[in-house]
C-alpha atoms as a PDB file:
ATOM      1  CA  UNK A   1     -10.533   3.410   7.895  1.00  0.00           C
ATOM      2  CA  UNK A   2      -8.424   2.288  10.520  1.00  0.00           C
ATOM      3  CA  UNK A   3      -7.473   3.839  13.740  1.00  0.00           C
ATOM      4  CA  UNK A   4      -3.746   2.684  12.694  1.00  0.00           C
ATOM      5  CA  UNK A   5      -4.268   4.539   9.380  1.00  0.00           C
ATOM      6  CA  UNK A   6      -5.787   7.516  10.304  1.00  0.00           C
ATOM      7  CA  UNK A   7      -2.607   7.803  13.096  1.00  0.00           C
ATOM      8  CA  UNK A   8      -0.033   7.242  10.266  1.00  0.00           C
ATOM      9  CA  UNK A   9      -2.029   9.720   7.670  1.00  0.00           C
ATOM     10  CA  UNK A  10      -1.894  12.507  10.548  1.00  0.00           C
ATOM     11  CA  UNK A  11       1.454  12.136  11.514  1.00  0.00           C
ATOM     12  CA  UNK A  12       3.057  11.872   8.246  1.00  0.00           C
ATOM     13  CA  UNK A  13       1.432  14.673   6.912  1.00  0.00           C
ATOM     14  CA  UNK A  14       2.479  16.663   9.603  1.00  0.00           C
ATOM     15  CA  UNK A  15       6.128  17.944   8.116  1.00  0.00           C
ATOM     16  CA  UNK A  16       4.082  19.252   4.984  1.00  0.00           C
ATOM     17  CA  UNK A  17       2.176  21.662   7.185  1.00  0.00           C
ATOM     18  CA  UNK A  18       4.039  25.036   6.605  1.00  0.00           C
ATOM     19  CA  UNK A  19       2.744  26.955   9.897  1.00  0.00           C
ATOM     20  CA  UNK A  20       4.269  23.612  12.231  1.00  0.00           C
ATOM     21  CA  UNK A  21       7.651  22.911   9.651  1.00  0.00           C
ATOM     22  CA  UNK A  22       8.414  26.872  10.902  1.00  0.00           C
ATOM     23  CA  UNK A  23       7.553  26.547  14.167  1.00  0.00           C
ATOM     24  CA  UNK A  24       9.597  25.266  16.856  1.00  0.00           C
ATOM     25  CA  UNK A  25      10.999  22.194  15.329  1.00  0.00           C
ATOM     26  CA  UNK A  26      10.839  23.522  11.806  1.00  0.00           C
ATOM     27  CA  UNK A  27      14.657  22.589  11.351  1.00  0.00           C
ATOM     28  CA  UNK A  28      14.049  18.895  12.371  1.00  0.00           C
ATOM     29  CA  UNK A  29      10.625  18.932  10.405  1.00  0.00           C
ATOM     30  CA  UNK A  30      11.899  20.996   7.355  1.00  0.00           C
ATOM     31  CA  UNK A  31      14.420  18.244   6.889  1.00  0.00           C
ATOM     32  CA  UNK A  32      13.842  15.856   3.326  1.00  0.00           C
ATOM     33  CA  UNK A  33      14.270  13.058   5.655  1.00  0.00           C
ATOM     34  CA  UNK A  34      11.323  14.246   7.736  1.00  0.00           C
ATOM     35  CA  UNK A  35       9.128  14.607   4.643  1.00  0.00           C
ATOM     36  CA  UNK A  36      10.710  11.038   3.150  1.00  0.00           C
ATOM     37  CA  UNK A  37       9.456   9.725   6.561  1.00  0.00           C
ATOM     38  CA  UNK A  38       6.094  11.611   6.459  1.00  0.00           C
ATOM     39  CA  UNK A  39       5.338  10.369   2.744  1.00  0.00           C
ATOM     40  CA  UNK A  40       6.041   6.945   3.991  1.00  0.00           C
ATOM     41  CA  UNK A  41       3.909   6.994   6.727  1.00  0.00           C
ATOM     42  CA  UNK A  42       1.154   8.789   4.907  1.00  0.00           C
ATOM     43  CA  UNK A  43       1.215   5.539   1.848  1.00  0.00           C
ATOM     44  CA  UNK A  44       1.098   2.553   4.589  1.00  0.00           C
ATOM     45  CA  UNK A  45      -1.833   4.823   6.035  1.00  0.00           C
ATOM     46  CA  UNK A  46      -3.851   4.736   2.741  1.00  0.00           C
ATOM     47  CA  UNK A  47      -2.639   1.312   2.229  1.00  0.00           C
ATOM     48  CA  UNK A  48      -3.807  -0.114   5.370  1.00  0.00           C
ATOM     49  CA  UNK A  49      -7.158   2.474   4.945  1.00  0.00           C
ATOM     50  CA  UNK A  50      -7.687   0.463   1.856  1.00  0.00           C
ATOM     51  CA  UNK A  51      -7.473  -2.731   2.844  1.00  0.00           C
ATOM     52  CA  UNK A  52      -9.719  -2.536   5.187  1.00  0.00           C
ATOM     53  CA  UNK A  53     -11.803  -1.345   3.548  1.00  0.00           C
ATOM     54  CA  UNK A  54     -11.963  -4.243   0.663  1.00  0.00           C
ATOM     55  CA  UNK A  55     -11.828  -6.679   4.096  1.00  0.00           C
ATOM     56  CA  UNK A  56     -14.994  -5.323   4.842  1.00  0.00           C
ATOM     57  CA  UNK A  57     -16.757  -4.939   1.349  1.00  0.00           C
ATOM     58  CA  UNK A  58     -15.380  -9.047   1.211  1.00  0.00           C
ATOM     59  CA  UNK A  59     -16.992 -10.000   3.864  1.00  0.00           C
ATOM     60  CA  UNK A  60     -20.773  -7.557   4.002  1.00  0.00           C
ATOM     61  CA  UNK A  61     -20.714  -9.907   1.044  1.00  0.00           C
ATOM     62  CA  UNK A  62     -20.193 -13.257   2.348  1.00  0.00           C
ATOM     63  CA  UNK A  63     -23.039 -12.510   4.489  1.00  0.00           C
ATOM     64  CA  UNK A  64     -24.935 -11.019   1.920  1.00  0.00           C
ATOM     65  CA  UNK A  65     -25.005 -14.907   0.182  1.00  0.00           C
ATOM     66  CA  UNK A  66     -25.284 -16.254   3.045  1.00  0.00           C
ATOM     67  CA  UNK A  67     -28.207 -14.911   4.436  1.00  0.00           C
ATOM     68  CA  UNK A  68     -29.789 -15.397   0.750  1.00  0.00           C
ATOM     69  CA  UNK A  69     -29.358 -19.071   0.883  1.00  0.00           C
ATOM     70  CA  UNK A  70     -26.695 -18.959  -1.465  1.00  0.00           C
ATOM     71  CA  UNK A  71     -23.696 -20.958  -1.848  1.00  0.00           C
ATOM     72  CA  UNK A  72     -21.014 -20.170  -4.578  1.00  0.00           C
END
């Protein structure tokens, strides 16, 4: 997973976290905009998580063949 990811996972679920949404800036982070926001955040996280992921499977395989001599 990404650094990027991992940021935008954190921080978007943030406003579902019941113990900070009271806290100080509960009214701010208790908002549905704030949790619109944080659901957005969280899906581009898992997005980007996932694409890199199938970037790397794509190309541990490319080396794969071509450290076996083989050419598709």
């Amino acid at each position: 997973m990404s650094i990027i990811s991992a940021i935008l996972i954190t921080a978007g679920s943030i406003p579902a976290i019941p113990a900070i949404a009271s806290g100080a800036g509960g009214v701010v982070l208790a908002s549905g905009a704030a949790h619109a926001i944080g659901a957005i955040a969280v899906g581009v996280g898992q997005a980007l998580g996932a694409g890199v992921k199938n970037a790397q499977k794509r190309s541990e395989g490319g080396v794969a063949a071509i450290e076996s001599g083989s050419h598709h």
